[in-house]
C-alpha atoms as a PDB file:
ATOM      1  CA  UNK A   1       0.000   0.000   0.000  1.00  0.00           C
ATOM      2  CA  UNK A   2       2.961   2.525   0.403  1.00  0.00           C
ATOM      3  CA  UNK A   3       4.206   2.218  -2.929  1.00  0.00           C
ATOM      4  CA  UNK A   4       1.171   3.255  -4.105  1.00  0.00           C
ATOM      5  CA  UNK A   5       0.725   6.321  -2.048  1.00  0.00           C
ATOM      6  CA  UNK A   6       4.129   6.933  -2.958  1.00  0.00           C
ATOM      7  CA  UNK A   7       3.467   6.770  -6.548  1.00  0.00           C
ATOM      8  CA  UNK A   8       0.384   8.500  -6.593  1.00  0.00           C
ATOM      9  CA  UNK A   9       2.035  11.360  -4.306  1.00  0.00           C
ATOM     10  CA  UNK A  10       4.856  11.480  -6.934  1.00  0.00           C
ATOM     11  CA  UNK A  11       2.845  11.403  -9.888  1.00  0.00           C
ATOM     12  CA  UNK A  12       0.973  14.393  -8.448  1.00  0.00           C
ATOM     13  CA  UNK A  13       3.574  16.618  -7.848  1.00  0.00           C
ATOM     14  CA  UNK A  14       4.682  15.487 -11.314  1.00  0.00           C
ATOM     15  CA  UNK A  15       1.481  16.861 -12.472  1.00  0.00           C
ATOM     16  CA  UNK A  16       1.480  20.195 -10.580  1.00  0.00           C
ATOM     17  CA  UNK A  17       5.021  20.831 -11.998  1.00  0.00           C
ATOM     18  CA  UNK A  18       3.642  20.596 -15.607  1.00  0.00           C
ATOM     19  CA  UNK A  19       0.452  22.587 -15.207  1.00  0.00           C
ATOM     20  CA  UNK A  20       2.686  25.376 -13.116  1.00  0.00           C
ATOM     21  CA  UNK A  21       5.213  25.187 -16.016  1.00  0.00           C
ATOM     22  CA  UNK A  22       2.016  26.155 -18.239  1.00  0.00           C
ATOM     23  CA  UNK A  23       0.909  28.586 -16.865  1.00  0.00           C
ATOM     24  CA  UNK A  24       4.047  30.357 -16.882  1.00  0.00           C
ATOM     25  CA  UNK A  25       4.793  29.460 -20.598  1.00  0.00           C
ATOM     26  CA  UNK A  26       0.699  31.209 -21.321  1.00  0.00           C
ATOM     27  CA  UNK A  27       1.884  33.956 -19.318  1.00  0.00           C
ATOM     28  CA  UNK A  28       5.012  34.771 -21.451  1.00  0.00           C
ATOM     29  CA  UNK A  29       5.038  37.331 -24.228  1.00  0.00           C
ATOM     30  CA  UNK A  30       3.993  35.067 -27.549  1.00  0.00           C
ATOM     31  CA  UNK A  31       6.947  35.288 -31.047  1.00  0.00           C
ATOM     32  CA  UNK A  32       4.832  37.152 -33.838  1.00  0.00           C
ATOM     33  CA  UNK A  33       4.962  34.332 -35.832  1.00  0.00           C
ATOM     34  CA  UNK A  34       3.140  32.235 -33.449  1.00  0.00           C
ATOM     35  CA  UNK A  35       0.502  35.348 -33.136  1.00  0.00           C
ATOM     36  CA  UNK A  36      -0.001  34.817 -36.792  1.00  0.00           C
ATOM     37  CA  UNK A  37      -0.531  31.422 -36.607  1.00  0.00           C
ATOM     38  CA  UNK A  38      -2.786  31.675 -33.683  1.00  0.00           C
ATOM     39  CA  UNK A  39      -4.763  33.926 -35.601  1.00  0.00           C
ATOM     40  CA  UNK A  40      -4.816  31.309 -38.118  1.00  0.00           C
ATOM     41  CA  UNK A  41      -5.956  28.694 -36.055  1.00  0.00           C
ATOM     42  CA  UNK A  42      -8.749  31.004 -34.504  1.00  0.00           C
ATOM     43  CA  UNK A  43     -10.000  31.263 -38.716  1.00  0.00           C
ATOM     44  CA  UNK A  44      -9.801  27.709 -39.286  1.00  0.00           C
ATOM     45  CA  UNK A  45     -11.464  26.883 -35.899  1.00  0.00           C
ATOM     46  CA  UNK A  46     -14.248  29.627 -36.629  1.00  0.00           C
ATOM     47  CA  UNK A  47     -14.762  28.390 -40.394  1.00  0.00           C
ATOM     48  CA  UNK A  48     -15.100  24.967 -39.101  1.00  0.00           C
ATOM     49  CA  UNK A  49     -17.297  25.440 -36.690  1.00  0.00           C
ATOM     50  CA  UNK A  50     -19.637  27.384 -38.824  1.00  0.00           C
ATOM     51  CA  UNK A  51     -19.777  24.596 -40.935  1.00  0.00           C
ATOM     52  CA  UNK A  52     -21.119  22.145 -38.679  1.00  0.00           C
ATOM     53  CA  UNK A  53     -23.536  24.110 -37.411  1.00  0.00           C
ATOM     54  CA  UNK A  54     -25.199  25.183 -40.899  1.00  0.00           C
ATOM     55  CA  UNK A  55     -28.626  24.428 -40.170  1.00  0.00           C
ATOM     56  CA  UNK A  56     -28.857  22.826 -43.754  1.00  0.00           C
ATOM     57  CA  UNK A  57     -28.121  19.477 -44.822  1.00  0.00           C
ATOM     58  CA  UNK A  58     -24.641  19.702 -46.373  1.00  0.00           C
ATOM     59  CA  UNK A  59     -22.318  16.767 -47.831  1.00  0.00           C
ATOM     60  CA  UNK A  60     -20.830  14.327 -46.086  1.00  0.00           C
ATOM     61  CA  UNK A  61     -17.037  15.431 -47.369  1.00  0.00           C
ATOM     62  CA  UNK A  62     -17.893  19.362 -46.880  1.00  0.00           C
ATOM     63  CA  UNK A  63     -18.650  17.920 -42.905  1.00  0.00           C
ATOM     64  CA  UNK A  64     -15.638  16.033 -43.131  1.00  0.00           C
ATOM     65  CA  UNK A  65     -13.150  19.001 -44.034  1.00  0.00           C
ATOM     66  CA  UNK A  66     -15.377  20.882 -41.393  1.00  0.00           C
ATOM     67  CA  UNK A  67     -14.613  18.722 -38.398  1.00  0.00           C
ATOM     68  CA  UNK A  68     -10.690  18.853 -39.650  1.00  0.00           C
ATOM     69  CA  UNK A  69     -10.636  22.307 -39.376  1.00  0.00           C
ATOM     70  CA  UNK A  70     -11.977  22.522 -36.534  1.00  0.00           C
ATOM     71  CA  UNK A  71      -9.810  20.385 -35.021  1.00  0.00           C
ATOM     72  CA  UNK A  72      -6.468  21.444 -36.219  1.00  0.00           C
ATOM     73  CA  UNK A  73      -7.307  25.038 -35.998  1.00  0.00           C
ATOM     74  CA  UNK A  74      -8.388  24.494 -31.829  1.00  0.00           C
ATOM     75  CA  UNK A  75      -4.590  22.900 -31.923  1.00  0.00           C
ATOM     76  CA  UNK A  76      -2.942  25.128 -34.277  1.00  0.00           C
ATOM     77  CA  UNK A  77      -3.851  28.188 -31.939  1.00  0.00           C
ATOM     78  CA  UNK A  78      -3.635  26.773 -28.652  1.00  0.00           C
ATOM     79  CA  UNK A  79      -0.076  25.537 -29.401  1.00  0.00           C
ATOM     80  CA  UNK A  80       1.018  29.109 -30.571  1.00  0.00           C
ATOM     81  CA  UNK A  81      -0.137  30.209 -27.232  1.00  0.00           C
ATOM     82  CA  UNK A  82       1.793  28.180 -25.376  1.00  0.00           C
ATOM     83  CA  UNK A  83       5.174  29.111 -27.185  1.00  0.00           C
ATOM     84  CA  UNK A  84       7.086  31.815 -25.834  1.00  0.00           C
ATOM     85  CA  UNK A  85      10.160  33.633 -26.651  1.00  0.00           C
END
């Protein structure tokens, strides 16, 4: 049972470190280029998620390429946020 706690304790503190190192990183001034791109990603994301929410039938593909930009836009900008100089 104490190797468990001791995991558990370590694997928290583990956790805390990463999520502290975050939200120093988000803090941090962002490189221009990765303002541009999150920018970018905000478009894609927005584009996307206009798509799916049409309320008209539209084809499958179109919904397809819709739920891919969604998704890589959502990434695309939150990784730019994260970067910092």
């Amino acid at each position: 049972m104490s190797y468990v706690s001791n995991l558990i304790s370590k694997f928290t503190m583990e956790v805390n470190k990463l999520i502290s190192e975050l939200k120093t990183r988000w803090k941090k001034p962002t490189p221009p280029l990765f303002q541009k791109l999150g920018q970018l990603g905000l478009i894609l994301a927005g584009i996307g998620g206009a798509i799916l929410t049409a309320p008209v039938a539209l084809p499958l593909v179109l919904t397809n390429v819709a739920g891919y930009l969604l998704t890589a836009g959502t990434v695309l900008a939150s990784i730019s946020q994260i970067t910092s100089e």
